[in-house]
C-alpha atoms as a PDB file:
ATOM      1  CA  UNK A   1       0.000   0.000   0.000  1.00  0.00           C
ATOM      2  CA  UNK A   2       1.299   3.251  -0.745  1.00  0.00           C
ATOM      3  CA  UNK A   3      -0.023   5.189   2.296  1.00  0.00           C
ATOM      4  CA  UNK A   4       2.114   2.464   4.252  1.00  0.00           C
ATOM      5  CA  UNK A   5       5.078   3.078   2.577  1.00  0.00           C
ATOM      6  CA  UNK A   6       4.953   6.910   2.605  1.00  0.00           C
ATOM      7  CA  UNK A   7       4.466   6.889   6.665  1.00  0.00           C
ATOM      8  CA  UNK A   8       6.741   4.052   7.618  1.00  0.00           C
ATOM      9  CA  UNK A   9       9.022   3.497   4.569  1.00  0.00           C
ATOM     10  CA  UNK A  10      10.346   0.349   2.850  1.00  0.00           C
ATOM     11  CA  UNK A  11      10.666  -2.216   5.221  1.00  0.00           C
ATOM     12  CA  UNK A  12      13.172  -5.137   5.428  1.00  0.00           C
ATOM     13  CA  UNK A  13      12.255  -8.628   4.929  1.00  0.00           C
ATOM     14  CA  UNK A  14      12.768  -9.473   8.604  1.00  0.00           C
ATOM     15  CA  UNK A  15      10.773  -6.126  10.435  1.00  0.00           C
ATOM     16  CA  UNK A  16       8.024  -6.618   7.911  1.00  0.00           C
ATOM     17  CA  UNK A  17       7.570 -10.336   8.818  1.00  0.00           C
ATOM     18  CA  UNK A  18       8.432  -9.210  12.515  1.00  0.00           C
ATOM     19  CA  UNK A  19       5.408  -6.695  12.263  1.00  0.00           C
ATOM     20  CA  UNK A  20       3.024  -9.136  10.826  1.00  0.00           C
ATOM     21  CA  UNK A  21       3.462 -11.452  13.602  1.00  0.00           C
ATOM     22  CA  UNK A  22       3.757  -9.558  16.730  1.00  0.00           C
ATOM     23  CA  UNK A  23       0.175  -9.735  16.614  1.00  0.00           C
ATOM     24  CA  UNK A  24       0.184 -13.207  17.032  1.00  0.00           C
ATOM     25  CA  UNK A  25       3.420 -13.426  19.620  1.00  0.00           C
ATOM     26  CA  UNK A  26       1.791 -11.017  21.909  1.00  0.00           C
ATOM     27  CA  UNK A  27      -1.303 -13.015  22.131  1.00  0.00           C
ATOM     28  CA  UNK A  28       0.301 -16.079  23.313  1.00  0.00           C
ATOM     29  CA  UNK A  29       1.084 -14.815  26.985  1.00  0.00           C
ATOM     30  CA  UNK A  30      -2.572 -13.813  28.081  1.00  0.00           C
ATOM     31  CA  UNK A  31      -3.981 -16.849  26.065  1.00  0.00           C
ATOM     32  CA  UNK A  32      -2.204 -19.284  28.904  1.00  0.00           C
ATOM     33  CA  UNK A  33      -3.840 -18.159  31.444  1.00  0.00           C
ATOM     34  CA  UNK A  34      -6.927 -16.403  29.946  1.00  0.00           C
ATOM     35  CA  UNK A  35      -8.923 -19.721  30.945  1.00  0.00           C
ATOM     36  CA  UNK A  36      -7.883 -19.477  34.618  1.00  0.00           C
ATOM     37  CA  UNK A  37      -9.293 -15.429  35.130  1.00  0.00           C
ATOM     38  CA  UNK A  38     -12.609 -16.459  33.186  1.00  0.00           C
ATOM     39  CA  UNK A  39     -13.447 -18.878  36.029  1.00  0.00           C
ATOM     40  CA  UNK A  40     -12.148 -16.584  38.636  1.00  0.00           C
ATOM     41  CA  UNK A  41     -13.496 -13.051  37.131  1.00  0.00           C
ATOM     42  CA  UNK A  42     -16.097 -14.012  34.796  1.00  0.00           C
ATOM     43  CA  UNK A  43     -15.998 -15.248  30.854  1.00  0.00           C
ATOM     44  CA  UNK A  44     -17.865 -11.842  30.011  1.00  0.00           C
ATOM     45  CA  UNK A  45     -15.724  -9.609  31.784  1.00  0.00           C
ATOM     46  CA  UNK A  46     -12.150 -11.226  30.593  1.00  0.00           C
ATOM     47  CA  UNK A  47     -13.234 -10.930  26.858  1.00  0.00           C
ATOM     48  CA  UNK A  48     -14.479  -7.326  27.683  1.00  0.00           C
ATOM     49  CA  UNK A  49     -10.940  -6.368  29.008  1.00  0.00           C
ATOM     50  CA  UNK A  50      -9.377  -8.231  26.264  1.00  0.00           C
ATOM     51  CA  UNK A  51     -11.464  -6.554  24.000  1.00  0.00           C
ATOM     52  CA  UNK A  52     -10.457  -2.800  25.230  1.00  0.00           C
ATOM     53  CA  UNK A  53      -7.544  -3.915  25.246  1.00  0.00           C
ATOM     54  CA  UNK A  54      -7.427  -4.771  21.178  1.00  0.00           C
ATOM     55  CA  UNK A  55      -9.960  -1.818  20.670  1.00  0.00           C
ATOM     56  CA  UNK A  56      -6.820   0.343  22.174  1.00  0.00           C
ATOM     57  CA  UNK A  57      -4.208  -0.977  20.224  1.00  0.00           C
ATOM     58  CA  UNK A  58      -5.915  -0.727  16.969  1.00  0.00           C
ATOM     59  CA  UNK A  59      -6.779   3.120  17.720  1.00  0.00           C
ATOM     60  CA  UNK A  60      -2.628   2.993  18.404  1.00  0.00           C
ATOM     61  CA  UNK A  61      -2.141   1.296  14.824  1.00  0.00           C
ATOM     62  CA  UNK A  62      -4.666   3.304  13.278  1.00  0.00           C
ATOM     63  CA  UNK A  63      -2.996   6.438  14.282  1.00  0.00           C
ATOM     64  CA  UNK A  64       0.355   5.826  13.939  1.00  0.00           C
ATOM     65  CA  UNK A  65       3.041   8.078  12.186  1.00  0.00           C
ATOM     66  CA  UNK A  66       6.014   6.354  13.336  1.00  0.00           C
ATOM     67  CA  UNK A  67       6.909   2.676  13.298  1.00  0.00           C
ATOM     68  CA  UNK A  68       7.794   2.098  17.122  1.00  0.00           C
ATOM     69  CA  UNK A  69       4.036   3.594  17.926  1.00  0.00           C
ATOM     70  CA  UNK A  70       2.463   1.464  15.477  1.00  0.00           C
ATOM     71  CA  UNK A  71       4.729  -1.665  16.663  1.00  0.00           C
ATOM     72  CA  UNK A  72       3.266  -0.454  20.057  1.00  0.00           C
ATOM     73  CA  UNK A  73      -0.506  -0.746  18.775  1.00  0.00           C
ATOM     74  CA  UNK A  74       0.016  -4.052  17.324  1.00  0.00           C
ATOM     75  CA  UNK A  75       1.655  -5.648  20.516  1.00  0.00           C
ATOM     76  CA  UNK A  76      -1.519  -4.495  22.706  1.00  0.00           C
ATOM     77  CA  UNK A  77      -3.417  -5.532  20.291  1.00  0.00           C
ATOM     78  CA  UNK A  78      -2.349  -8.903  20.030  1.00  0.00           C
ATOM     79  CA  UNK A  79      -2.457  -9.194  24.307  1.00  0.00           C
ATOM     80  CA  UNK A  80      -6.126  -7.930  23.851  1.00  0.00           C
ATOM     81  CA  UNK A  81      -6.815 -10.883  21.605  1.00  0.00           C
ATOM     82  CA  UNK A  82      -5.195 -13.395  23.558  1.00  0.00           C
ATOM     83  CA  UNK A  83      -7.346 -12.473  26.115  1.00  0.00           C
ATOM     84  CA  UNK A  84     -10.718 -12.254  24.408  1.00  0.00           C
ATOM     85  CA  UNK A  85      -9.858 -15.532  22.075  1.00  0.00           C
ATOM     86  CA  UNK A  86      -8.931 -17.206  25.184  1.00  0.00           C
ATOM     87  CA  UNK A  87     -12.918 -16.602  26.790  1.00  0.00           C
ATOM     88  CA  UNK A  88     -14.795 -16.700  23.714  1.00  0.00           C
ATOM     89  CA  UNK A  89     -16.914 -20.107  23.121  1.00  0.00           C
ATOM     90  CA  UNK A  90     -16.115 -22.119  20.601  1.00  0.00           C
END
């Protein structure tokens, strides 16, 4: 996209691969123990957390001008989702 590359420039092979899945390395923390705060807090309440949580970090990615801020976005992000994929009912 060319929007991305005017704010961030071109990216390596390694931090564009690195930015892809921080998502998904950040969300494997709060998806161990996800399960465990459901039972103690509530399965509504720990996907509503994680859910502010991801609704945060998105607003961070969205608004990004720099890459650290939008590296920032995307790692609270992907805690938020551990924590609301970890509640939700499959």
């Amino acid at each position: 996209m060319p929007q991305f590359l005017n704010t961030f420039g071109d990216l390596s092979p390694f931090m564009r691969g690195f930015s892809v899945s921080l998502l998904l390395l950040m969300g494997t923390a709060p998806s161990l123990f996800a399960g465990y705060l459901s039972d103690t807090y509530g399965r509504l309440s720990i996907t509503g957390l994680g859910a502010s949580i991801f609704l945060v970090g998105v607003v961070l990615e969205g608004a990004a001008s720099k890459l650290p801020m939008f590296l920032v976005g995307r790692s609270l992000a992907g805690i938020g989702e551990g924590f609301w994929l970890g509640c939700v009912t499959v």
